[in-house]
Protein backbone atom coordinates (compact mmCIF):
# COMPACT_ATOMS: atom_id res chain seq x y z
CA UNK A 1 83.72 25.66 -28.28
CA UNK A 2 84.41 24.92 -24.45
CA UNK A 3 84.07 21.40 -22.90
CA UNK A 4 80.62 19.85 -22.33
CA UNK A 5 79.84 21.39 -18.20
CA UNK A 6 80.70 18.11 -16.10
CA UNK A 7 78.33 16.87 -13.13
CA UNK A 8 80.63 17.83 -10.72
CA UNK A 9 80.43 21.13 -11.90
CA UNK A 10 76.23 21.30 -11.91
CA UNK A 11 76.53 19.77 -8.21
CA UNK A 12 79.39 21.82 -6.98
CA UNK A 13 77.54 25.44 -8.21
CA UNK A 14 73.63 24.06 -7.07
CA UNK A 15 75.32 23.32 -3.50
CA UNK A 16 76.84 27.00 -3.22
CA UNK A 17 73.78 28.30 -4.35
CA UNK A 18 71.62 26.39 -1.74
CA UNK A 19 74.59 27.26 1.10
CA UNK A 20 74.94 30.88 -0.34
CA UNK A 21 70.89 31.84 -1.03
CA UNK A 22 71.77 34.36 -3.09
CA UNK A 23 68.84 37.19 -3.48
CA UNK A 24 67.27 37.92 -7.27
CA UNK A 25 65.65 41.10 -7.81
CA UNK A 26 62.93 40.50 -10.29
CA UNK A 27 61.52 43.14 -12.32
CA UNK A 28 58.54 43.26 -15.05
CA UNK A 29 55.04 42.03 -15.73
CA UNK A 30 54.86 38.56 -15.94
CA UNK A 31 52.38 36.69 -14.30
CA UNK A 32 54.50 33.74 -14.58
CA UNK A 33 54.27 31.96 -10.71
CA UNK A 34 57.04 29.33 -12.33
CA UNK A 35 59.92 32.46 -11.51
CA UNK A 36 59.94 32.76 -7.99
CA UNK A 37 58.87 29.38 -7.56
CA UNK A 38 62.03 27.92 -9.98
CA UNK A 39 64.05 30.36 -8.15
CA UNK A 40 63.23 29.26 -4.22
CA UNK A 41 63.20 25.22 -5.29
CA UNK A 42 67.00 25.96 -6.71
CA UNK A 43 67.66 27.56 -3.17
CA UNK A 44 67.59 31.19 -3.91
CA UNK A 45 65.62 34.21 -2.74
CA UNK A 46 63.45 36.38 -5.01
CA UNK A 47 62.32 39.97 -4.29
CA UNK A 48 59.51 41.03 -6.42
CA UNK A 49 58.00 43.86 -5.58
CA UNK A 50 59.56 47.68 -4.63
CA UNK A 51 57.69 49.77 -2.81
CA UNK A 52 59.22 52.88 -1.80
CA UNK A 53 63.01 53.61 -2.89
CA UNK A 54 64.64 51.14 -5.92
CA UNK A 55 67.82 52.11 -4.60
CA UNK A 56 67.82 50.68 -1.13
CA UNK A 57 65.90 47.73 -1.95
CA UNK A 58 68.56 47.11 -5.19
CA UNK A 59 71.02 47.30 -2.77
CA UNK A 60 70.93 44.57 -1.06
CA UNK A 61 70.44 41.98 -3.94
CA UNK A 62 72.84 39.59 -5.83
CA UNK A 63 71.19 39.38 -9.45
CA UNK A 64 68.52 41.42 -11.26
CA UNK A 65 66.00 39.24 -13.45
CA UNK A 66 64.02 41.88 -15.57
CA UNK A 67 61.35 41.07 -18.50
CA UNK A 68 60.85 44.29 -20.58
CA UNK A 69 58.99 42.66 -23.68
CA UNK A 70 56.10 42.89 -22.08
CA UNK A 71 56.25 45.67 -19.66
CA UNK A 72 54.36 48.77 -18.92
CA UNK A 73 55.96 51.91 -18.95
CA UNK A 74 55.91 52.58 -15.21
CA UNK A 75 57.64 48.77 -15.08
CA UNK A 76 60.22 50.07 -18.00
CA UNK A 77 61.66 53.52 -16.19
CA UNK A 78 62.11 51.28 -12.77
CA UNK A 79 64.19 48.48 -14.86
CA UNK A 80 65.98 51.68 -16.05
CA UNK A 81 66.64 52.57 -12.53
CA UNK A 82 67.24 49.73 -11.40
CA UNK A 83 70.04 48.35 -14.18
CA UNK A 84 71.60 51.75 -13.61
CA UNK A 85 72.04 50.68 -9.81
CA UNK A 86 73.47 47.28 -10.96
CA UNK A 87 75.98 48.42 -13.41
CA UNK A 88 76.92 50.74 -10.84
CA UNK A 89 77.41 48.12 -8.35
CA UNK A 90 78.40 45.13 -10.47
CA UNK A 91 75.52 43.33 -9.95
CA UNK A 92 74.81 40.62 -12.79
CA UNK A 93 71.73 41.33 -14.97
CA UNK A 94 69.56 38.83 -16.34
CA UNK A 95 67.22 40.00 -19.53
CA UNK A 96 64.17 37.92 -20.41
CA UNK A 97 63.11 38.24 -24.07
CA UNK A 98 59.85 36.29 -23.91
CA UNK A 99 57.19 37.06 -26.11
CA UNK A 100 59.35 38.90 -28.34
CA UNK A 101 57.71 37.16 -31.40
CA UNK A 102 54.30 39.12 -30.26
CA UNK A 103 55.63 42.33 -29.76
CA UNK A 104 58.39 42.76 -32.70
CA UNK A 105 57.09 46.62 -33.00
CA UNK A 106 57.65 47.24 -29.18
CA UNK A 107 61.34 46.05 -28.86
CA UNK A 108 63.62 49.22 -28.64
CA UNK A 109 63.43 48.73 -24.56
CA UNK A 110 64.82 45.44 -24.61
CA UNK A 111 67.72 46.40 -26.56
CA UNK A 112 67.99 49.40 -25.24
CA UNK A 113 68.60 47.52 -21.70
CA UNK A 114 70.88 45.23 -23.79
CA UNK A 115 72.89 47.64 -24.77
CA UNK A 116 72.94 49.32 -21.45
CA UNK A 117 73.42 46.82 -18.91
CA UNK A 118 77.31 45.48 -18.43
CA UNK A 119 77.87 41.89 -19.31
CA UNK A 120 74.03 41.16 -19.39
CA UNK A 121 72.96 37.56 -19.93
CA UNK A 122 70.29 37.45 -22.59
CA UNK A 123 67.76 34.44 -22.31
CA UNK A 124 65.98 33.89 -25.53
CA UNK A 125 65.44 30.93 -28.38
CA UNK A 126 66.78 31.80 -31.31
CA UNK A 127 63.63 32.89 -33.02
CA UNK A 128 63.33 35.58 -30.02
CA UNK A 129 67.08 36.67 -30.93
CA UNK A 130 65.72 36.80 -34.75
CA UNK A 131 63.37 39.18 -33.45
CA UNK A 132 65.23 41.44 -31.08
CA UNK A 133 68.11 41.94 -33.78
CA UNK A 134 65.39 42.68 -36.79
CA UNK A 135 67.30 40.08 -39.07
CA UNK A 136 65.47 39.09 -42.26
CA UNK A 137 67.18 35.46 -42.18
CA UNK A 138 64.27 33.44 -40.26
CA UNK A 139 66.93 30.66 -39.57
CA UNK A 140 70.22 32.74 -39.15
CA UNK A 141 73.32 31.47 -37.17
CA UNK A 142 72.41 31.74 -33.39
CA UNK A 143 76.23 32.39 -32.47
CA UNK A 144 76.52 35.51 -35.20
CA UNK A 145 72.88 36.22 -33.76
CA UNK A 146 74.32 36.98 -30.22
CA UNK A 147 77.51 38.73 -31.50
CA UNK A 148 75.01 41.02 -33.13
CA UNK A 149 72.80 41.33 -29.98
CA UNK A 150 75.62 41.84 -27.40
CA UNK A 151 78.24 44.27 -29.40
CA UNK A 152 78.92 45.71 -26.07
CA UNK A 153 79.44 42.46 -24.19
CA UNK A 154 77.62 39.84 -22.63
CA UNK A 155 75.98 36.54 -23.23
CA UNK A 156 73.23 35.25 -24.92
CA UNK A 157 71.56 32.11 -23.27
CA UNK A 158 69.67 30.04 -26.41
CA UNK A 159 66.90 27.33 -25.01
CA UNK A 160 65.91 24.83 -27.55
CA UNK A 161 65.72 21.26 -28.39
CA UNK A 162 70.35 21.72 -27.45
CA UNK A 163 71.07 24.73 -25.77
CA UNK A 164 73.44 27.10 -26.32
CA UNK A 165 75.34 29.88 -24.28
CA UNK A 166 77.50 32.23 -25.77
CA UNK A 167 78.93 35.20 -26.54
CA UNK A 168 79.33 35.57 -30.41
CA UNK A 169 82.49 34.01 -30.10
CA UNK A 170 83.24 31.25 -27.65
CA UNK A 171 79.66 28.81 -27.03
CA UNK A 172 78.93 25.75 -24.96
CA UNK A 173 76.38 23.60 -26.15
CA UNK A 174 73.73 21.59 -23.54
CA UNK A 175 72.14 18.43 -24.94
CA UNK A 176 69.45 16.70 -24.19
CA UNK A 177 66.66 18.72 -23.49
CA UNK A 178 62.93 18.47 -24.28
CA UNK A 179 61.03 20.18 -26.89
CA UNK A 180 58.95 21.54 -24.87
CA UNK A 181 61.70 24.36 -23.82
CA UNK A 182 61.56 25.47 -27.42
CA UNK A 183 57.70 25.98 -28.01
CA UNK A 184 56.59 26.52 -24.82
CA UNK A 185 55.97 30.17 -24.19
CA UNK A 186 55.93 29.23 -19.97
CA UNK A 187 59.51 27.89 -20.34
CA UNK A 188 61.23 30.94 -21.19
CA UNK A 189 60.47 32.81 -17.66
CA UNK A 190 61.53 29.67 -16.14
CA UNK A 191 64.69 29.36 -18.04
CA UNK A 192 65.71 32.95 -17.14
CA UNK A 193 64.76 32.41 -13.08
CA UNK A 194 66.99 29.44 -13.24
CA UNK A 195 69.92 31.47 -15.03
CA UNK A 196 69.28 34.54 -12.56
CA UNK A 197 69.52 31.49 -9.81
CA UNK A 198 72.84 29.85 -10.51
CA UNK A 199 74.34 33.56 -11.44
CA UNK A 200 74.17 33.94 -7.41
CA UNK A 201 77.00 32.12 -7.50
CA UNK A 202 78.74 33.48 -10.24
CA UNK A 203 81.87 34.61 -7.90
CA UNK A 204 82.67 30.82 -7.91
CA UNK A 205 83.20 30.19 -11.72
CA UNK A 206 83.28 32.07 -15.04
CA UNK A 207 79.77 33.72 -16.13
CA UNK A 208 79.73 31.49 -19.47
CA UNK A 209 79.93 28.48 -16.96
CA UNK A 210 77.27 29.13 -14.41
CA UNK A 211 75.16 29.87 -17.14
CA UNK A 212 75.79 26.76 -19.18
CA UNK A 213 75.18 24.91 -15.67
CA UNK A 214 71.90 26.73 -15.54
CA UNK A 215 70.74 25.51 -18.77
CA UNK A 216 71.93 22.43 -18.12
CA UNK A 217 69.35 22.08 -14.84
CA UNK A 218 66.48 23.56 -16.96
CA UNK A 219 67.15 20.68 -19.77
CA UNK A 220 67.90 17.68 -17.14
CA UNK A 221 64.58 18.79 -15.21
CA UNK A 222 62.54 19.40 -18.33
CA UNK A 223 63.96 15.79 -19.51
CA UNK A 224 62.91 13.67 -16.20
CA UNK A 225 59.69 15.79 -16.16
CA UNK A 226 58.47 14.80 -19.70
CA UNK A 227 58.57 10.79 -18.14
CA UNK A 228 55.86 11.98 -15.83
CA UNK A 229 53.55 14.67 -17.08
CA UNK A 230 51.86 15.91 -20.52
CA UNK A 231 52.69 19.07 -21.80
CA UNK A 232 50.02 20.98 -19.55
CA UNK A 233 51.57 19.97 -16.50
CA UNK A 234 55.42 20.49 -17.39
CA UNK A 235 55.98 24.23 -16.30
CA UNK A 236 55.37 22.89 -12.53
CA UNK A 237 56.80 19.72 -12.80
CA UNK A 238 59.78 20.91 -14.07
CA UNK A 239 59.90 23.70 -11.34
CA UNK A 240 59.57 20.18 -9.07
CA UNK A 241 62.74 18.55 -10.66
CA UNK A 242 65.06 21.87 -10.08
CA UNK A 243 63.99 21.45 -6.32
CA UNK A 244 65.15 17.23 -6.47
CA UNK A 245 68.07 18.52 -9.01
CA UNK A 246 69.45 20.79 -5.63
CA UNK A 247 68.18 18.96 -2.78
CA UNK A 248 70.32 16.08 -4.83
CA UNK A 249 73.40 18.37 -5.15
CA UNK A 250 73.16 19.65 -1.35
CA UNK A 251 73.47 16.19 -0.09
């Protein structure tokens, strides 16, 4: 296991990213107005729609953030086209599993983009994972989870009650962060704008880093926003307290 991420780490990566903006191609059909928003208050730029050619919009971005759980079939074949153009170019890829649980019959997609993408970062809770790798073990290790999920590389990034990144060998674990990121449906698309975010800057540090420093933003906003809100109000006040998390960091 790798050293807890330190706070000069979080504040050194947020500042690039505001100084950098960074540009996140997002991809699939969730509604979710938490993603762009999460990924403009942490000082990125999100494109969301294509219209006309994938390949000269792709090429021009710094991260693709694509949701296939829940996608149509038009949305599927343009993620197809468009993690093609990223693993061509290096470009870092970002997979959303929410609402995996729902769909369990519908999965191939997402693993076939798994399997596809180089070095993906998988953002899922461990239950999602449990889903996407058809295990029979409701409460199986998350770490030989991932090393399941990501036989051709990458990382798996686990929000829960602690966090977890890793990549079915090597993990970093993130205290301290609400409950709600664990049974909130909203907080996964959130969780995987922020990781898209801070893998902007991914030039400046190792890929399990950035990501743990991600996760660590998601869980110290979700943390200060639980002081002020109920659980119907979190997804934007937690969007809120990535934007005072970076505007801190940029000072």
């Amino acid at each position: 296991m790798k050293d807890p991420i330190r706070p000069e780490s979080v504040a050194g990566l947020l500042a690039a990213l505001r100084e950098h903006r960074p540009k996140i191609l997002r991809l699939g059909n969730s509604r979710s107005k938490a993603i762009p928003r999460a990924i403009r208050a942490l000082g990125a730029v999100t494109v969301s729609r294509i219209s006309g050619n994938v390949s000269r919009v792709a090429a021009g971005v710094d991260v693709l953030l694509v949701s296939p759980v829940s996608a149509s079939a038009a949305a599927r074949r343009q993620m197809d086209e468009a993690l093609a153009l990223a693993r061509h170019w290096g470009v870092p890829t970002v997979i959303d599993l929410t609402g995996a649980l729902r769909r369990r019959r519908s999965l191939a997609p997402a693993r076939r983009m798994i399997a596809a993408a180089v070095w993906p970062v998988v953002s899922a809770t461990t239950d999602e994972l449990v889903a996407l790798t058809n295990s029979t073990r409701k409460r199986m290790d998350p770490i030989r989870l991932a090393g399941e999920l990501l036989q051709s590389g990458g990382l798996a990034a686990i929000r829960g009650s602690t966090g977890l990144v890793t990549d079915g060998e090597r993990s970093v674990v993130i205290d301290s962060w609400d409950h709600w990121l664990e049974t909130a449906r909203e907080a996964g698309p959130l969780t995987s704008a922020s990781i898209a975010a801070l893998l902007g800057v991914a030039h400046l540090a190792d890929f399990m880093t950035v990501t743990a420093v991600a996760l660590t933003c998601v869980g110290q906003a979700s943390v200060r926003a639980a002081r002020h809100t109920n659980s119907h109000g979190m997804e934007s006040r937690v969007v809120k307290e990535l934007g005072a998390l970076s505007a801190g960091a940029a000072r």
